[in-house]
Protein backbone atom coordinates (compact mmCIF):
# COMPACT_ATOMS: atom_id res chain seq x y z
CA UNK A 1 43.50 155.10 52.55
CA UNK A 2 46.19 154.53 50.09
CA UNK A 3 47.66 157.25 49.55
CA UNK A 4 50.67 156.65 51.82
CA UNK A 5 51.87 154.49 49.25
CA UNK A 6 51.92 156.91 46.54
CA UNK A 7 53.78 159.73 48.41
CA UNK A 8 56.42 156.67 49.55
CA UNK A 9 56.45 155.51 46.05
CA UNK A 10 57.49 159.13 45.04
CA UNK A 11 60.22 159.67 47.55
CA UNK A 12 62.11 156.34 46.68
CA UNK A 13 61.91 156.97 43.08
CA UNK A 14 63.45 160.31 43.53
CA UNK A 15 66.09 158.89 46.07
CA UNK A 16 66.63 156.22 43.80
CA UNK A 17 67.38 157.98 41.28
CA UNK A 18 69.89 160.26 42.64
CA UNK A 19 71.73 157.49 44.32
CA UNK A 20 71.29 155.69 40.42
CA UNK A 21 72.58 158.98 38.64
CA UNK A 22 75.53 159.58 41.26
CA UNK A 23 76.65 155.77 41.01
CA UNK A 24 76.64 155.73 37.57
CA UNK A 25 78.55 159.13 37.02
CA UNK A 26 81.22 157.58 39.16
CA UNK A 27 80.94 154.26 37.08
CA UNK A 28 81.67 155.74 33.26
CA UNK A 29 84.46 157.73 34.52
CA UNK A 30 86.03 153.94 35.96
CA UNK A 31 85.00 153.05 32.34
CA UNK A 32 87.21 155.48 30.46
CA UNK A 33 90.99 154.57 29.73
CA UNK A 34 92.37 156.41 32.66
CA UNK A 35 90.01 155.03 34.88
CA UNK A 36 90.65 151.36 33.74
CA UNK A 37 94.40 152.15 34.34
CA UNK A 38 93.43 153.44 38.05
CA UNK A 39 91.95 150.69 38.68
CA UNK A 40 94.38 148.05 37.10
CA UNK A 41 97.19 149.95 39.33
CA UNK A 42 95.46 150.50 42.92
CA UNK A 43 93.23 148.35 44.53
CA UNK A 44 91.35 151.35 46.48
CA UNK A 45 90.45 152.32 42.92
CA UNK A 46 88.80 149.14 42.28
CA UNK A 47 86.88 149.09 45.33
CA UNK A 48 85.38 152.49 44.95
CA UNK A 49 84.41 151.43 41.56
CA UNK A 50 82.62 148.25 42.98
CA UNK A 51 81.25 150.51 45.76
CA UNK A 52 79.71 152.69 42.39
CA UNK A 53 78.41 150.17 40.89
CA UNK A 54 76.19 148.31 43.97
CA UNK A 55 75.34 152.41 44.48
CA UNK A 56 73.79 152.26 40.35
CA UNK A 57 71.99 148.89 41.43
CA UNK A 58 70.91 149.94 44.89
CA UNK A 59 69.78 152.99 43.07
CA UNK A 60 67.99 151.26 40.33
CA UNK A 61 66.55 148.76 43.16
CA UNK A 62 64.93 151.81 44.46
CA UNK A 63 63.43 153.51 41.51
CA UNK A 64 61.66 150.09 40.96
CA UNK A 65 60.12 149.87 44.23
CA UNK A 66 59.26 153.46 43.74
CA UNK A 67 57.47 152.79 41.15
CA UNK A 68 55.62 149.95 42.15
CA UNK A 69 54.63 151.64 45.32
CA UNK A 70 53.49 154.90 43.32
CA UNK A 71 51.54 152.49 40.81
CA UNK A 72 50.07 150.79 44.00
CA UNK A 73 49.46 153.65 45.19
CA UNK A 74 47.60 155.31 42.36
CA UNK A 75 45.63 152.27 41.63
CA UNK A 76 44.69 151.46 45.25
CA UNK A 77 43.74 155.47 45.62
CA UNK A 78 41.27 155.43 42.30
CA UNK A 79 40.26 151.95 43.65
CA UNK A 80 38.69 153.18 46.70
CA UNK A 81 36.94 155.88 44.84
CA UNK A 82 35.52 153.62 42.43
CA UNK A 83 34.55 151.16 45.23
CA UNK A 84 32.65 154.16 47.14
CA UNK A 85 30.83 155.25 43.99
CA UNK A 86 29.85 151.50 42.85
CA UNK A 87 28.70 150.69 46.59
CA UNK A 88 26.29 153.94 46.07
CA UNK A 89 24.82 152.53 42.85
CA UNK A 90 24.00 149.48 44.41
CA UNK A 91 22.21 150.93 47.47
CA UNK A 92 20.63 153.13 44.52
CA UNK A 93 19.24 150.51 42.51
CA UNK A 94 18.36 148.39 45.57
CA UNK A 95 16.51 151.21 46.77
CA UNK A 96 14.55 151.89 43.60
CA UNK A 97 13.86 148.03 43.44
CA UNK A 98 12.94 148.14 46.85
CA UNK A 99 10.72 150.77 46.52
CA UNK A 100 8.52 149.16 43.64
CA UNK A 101 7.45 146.45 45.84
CA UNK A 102 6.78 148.21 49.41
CA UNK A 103 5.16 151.53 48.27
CA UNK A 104 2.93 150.46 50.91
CA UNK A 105 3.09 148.30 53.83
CA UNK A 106 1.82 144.74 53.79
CA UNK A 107 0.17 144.87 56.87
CA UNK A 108 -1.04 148.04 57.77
CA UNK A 109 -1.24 149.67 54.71
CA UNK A 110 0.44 152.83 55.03
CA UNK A 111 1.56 154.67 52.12
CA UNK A 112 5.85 155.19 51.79
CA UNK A 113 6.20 154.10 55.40
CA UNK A 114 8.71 151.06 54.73
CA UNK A 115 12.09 152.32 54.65
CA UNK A 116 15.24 149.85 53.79
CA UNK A 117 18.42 150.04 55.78
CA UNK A 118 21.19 148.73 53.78
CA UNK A 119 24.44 146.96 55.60
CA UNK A 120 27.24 145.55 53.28
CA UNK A 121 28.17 142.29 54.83
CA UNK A 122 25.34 142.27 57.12
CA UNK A 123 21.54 141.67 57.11
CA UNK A 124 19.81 144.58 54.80
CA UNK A 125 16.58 145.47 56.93
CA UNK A 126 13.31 147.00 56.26
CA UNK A 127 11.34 148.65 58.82
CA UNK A 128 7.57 150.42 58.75
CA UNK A 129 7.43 153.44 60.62
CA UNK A 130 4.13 153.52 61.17
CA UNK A 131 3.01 149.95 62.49
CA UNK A 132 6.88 148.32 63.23
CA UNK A 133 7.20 145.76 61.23
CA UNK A 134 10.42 144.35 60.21
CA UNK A 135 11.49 142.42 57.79
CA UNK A 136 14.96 140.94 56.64
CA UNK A 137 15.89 141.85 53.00
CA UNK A 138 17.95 139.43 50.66
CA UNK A 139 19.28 141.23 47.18
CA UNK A 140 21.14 138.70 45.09
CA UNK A 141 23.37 139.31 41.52
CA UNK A 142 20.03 139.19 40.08
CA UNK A 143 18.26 141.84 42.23
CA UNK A 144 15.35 142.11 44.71
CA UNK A 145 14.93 137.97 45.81
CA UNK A 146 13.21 137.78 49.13
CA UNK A 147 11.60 139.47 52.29
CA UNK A 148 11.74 137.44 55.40
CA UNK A 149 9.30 139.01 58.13
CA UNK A 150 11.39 139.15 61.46
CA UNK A 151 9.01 141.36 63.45
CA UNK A 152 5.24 141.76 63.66
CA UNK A 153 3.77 145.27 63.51
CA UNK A 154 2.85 146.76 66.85
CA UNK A 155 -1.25 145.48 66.13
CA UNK A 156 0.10 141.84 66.32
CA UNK A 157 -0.55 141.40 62.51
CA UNK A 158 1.49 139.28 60.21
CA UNK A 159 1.87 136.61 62.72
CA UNK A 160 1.27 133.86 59.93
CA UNK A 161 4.23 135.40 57.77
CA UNK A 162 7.17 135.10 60.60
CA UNK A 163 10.20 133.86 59.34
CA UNK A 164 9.37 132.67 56.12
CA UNK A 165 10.40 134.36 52.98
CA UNK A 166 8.41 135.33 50.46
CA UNK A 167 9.25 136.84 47.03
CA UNK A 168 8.73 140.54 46.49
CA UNK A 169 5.84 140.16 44.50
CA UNK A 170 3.83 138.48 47.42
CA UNK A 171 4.23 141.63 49.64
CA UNK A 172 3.31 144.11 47.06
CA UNK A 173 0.03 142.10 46.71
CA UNK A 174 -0.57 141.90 50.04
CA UNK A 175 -0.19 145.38 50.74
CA UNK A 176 -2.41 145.87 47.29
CA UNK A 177 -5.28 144.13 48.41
CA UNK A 178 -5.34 145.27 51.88
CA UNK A 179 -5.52 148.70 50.56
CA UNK A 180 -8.31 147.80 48.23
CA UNK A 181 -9.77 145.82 51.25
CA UNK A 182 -9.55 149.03 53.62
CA UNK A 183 -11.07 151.48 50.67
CA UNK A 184 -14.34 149.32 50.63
């Protein structure tokens, strides 16, 4: 998480800016007319005015790392949040996509017993609780493209289908007409 950044970001800004605001303090009193004169007369004088004015630009240094970090941080913090919910709607609308296609199982039938398992950056699977059957998924910008079967169901059917892919559409027929076959 993030959020280190934004609690880091907070303490240099406020360390920062006191360093900043004591620096500069000591730099507009070396400004005035008797500090000029100080300064013009000793050299200890002029040093501690250099030394107050790297403190204002170490200071300043600070606050704008401070508030980079604290942007970061913000950002980075709502960033995460935003990826968590968007992941969510994708699995969501995969799901529902999914789910228009396998209400019932190509190759034995059953009814609501295909049930996705979604991975991001690694194979989406689908699996059929009652007969076994596997199949790899493949969503693309555009949605539902592809089922590849992987595994057989437990009968040995669906041996003809291995490893190719098919579009949705195929699978939903299959499982359409086999229910239509079984019913008769």
């Amino acid at each position: 998480m993030k959020i280190e950044y934004l609690f880091l970001g907070i303490f240099l800004l406020v360390i920062g800016g006191i360093i900043a605001s004591f620096g500069y303090m000591i730099v507009r009193e070396y400004q005035t007319f008797l500090g000029e004169l100080s300064r013009a007369l000793s050299a200890s004088e002029r040093q501690r005015y250099q030394i107050a004015i790297l403190m204002t630009t170490g200071g300043v240094i600070l606050l704008l790392v401070g508030l980079g970090l604290t942007m970061y941080g913000v950002v980075a913090t709502a960033g995460e949040k935003g990826i968590d919910r968007l992941s969510k709607q994708i699995v969501e609308e995969s799901e529902r996509e999914f789910n228009l296609y396998f209400k019932y199982c190509p190759l034995c039938f059953a009814e609501d017993s295909v049930k996705p398992k979604f991975s991001f950056g690694g194979k989406d699977y689908a699996v059929c609780s009652e007969c076994g059957a596997k199949w790899h998924l493949y969503f693309g910008l555009r949605g539902f493209k592809w089922a590849k079967l992987e595994n057989i169901n437990i009968h040995g059917k669906g041996s003809e289908f291995l490893n190719k892919e098919y579009q949705p559409e195929f699978w939903q027929r299959l499982a359409l007409r086999g229910r239509k076959e079984t019913k008769n």
